[in-house]
C-alpha atoms as a PDB file:
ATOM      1  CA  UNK A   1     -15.249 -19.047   0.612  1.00  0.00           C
ATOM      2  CA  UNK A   2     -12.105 -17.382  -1.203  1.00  0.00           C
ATOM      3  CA  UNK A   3     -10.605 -14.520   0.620  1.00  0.00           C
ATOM      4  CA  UNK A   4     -10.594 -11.971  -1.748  1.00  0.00           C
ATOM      5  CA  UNK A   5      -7.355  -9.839  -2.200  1.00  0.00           C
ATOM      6  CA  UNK A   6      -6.666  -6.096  -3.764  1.00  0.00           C
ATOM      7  CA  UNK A   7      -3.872  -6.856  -6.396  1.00  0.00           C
ATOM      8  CA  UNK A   8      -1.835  -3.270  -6.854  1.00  0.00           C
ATOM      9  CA  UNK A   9       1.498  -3.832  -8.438  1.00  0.00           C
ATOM     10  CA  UNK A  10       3.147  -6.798  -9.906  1.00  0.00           C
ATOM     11  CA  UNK A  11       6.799  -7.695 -11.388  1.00  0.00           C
ATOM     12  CA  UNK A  12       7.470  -9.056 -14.929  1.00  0.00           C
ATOM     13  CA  UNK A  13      10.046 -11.698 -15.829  1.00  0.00           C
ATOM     14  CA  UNK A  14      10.950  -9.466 -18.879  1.00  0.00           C
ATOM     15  CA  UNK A  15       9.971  -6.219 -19.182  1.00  0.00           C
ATOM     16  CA  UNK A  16      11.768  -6.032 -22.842  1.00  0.00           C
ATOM     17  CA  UNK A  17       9.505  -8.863 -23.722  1.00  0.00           C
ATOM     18  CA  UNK A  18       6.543  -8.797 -26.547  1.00  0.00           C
ATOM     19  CA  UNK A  19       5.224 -11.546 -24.630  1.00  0.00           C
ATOM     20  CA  UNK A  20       5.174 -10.003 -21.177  1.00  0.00           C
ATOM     21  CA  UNK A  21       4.932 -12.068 -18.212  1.00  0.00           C
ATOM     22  CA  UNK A  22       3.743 -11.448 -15.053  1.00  0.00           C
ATOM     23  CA  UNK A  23       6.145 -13.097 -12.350  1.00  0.00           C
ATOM     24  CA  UNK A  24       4.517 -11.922  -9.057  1.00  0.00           C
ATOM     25  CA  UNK A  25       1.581  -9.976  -7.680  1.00  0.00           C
ATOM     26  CA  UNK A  26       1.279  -8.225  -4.798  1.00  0.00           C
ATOM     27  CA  UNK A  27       0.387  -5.607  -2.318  1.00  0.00           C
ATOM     28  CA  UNK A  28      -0.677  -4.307   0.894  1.00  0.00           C
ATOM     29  CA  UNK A  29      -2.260  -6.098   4.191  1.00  0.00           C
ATOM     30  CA  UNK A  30      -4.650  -3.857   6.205  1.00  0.00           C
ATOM     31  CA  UNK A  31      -1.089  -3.832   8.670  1.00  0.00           C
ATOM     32  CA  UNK A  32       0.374  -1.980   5.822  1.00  0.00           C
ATOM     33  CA  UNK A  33       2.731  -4.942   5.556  1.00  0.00           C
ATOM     34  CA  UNK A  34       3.934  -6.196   1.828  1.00  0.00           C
ATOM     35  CA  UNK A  35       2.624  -8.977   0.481  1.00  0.00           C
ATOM     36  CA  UNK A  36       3.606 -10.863  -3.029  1.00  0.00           C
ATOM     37  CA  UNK A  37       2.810 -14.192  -4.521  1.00  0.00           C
ATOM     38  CA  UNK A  38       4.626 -15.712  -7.285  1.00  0.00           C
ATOM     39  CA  UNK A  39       1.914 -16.429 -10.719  1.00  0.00           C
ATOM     40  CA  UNK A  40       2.358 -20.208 -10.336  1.00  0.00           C
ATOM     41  CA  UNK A  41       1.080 -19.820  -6.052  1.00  0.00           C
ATOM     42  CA  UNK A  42      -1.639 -17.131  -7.178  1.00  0.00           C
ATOM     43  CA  UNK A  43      -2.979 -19.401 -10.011  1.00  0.00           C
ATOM     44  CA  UNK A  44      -2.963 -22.449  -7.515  1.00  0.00           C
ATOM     45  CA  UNK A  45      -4.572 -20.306  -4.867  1.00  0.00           C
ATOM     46  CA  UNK A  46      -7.499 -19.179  -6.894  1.00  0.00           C
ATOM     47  CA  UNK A  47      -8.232 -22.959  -8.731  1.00  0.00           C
ATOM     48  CA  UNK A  48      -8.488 -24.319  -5.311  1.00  0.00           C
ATOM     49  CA  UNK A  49     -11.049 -21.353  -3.911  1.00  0.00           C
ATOM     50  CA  UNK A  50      -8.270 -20.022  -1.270  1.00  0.00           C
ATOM     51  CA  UNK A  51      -8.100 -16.302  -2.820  1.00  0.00           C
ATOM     52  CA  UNK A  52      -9.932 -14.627  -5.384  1.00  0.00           C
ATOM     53  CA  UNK A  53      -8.067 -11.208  -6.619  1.00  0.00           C
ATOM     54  CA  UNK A  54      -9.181  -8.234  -8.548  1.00  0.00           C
ATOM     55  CA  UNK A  55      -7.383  -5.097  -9.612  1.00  0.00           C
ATOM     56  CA  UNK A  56      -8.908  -1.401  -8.541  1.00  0.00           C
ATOM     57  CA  UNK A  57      -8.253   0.452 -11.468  1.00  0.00           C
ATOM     58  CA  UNK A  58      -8.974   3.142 -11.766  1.00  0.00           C
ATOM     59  CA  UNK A  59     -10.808   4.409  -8.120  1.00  0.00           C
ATOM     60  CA  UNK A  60     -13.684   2.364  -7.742  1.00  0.00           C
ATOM     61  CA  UNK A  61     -13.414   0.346 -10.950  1.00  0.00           C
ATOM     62  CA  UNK A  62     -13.278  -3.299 -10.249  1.00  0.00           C
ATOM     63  CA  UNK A  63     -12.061  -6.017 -11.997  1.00  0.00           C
ATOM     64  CA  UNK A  64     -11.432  -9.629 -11.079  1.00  0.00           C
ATOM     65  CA  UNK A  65      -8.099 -11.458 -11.775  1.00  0.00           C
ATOM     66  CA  UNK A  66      -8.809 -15.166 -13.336  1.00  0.00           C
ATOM     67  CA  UNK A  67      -7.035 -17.528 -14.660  1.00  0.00           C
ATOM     68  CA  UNK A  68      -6.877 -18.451 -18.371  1.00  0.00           C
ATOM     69  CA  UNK A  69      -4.639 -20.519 -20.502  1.00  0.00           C
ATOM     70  CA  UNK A  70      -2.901 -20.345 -23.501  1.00  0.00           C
ATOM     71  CA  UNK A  71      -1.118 -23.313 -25.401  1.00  0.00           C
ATOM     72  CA  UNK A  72      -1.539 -25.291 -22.519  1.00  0.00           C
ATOM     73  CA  UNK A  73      -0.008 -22.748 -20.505  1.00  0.00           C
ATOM     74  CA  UNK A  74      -1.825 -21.245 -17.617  1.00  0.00           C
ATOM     75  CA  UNK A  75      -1.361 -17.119 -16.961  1.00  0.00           C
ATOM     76  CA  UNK A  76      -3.286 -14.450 -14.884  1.00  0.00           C
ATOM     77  CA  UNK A  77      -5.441 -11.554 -16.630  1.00  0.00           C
ATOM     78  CA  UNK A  78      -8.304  -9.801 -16.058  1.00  0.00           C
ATOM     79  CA  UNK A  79     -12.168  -9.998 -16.960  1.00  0.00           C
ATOM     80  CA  UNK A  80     -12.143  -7.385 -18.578  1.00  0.00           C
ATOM     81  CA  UNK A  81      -9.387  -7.471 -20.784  1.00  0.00           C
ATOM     82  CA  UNK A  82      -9.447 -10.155 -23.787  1.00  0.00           C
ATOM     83  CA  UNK A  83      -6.411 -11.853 -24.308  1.00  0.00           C
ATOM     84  CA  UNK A  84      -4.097  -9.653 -22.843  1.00  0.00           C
ATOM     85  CA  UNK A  85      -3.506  -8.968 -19.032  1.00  0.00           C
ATOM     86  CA  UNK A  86      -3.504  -4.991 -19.668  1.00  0.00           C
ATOM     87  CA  UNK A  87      -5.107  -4.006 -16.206  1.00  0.00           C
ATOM     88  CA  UNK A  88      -2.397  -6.493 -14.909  1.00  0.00           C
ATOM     89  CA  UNK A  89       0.206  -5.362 -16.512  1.00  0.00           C
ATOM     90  CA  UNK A  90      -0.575  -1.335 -16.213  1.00  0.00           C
ATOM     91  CA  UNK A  91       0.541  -1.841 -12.597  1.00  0.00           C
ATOM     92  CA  UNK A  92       3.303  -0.477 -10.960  1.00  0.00           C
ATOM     93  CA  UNK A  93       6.144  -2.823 -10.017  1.00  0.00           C
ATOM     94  CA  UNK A  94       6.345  -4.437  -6.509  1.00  0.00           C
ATOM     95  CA  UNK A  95       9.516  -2.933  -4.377  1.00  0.00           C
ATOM     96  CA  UNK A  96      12.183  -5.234  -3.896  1.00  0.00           C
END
């Protein structure tokens, strides 16, 4: 069974973008340690069942993270958000 993981901020490859793309997620351990993954690891991780992610947005409203694909490109979003990543991308930016 996945291990399932709280995403709460990511980092973008171009925030000036009209195509914005997510580069990393991450977020906190229960050590209050960092933690990010880069998209490519995170989509890998949930195709073969080692995570499963979802975005708390706001208090108590949960979303999962999935991966969909575009073009023959593959990309994180969330269930609930169509084509675009919005609860994704409404995240705060990891810390260096």
């Amino acid at each position: 069974m996945a291990q399932r993981i709280r995403v709460q901020c990511i980092n973008k490859s171009d925030r000036y973008s009209a195509h914005e793309r997510i580069r990393t997620i991450g977020g906190t351990n229960p050590n209050w340690t960092r933690w990010r993954l880069a998209e490519a690891d995170a989509i890998g991780a949930i195709e073969d069942g080692t995570y499963s992610f979802y975005v708390e947005r706001p208090t108590g409203h949960v979303v999962n993270v999935v991966v969909a694909q575009h073009l023959g490109h593959k990309y994180l979003k969330t269930t609930a958000d169509g084509e675009q990543p919005d609860n994704l991308l409404a995240l705060p930016e990891c810390p260096a």
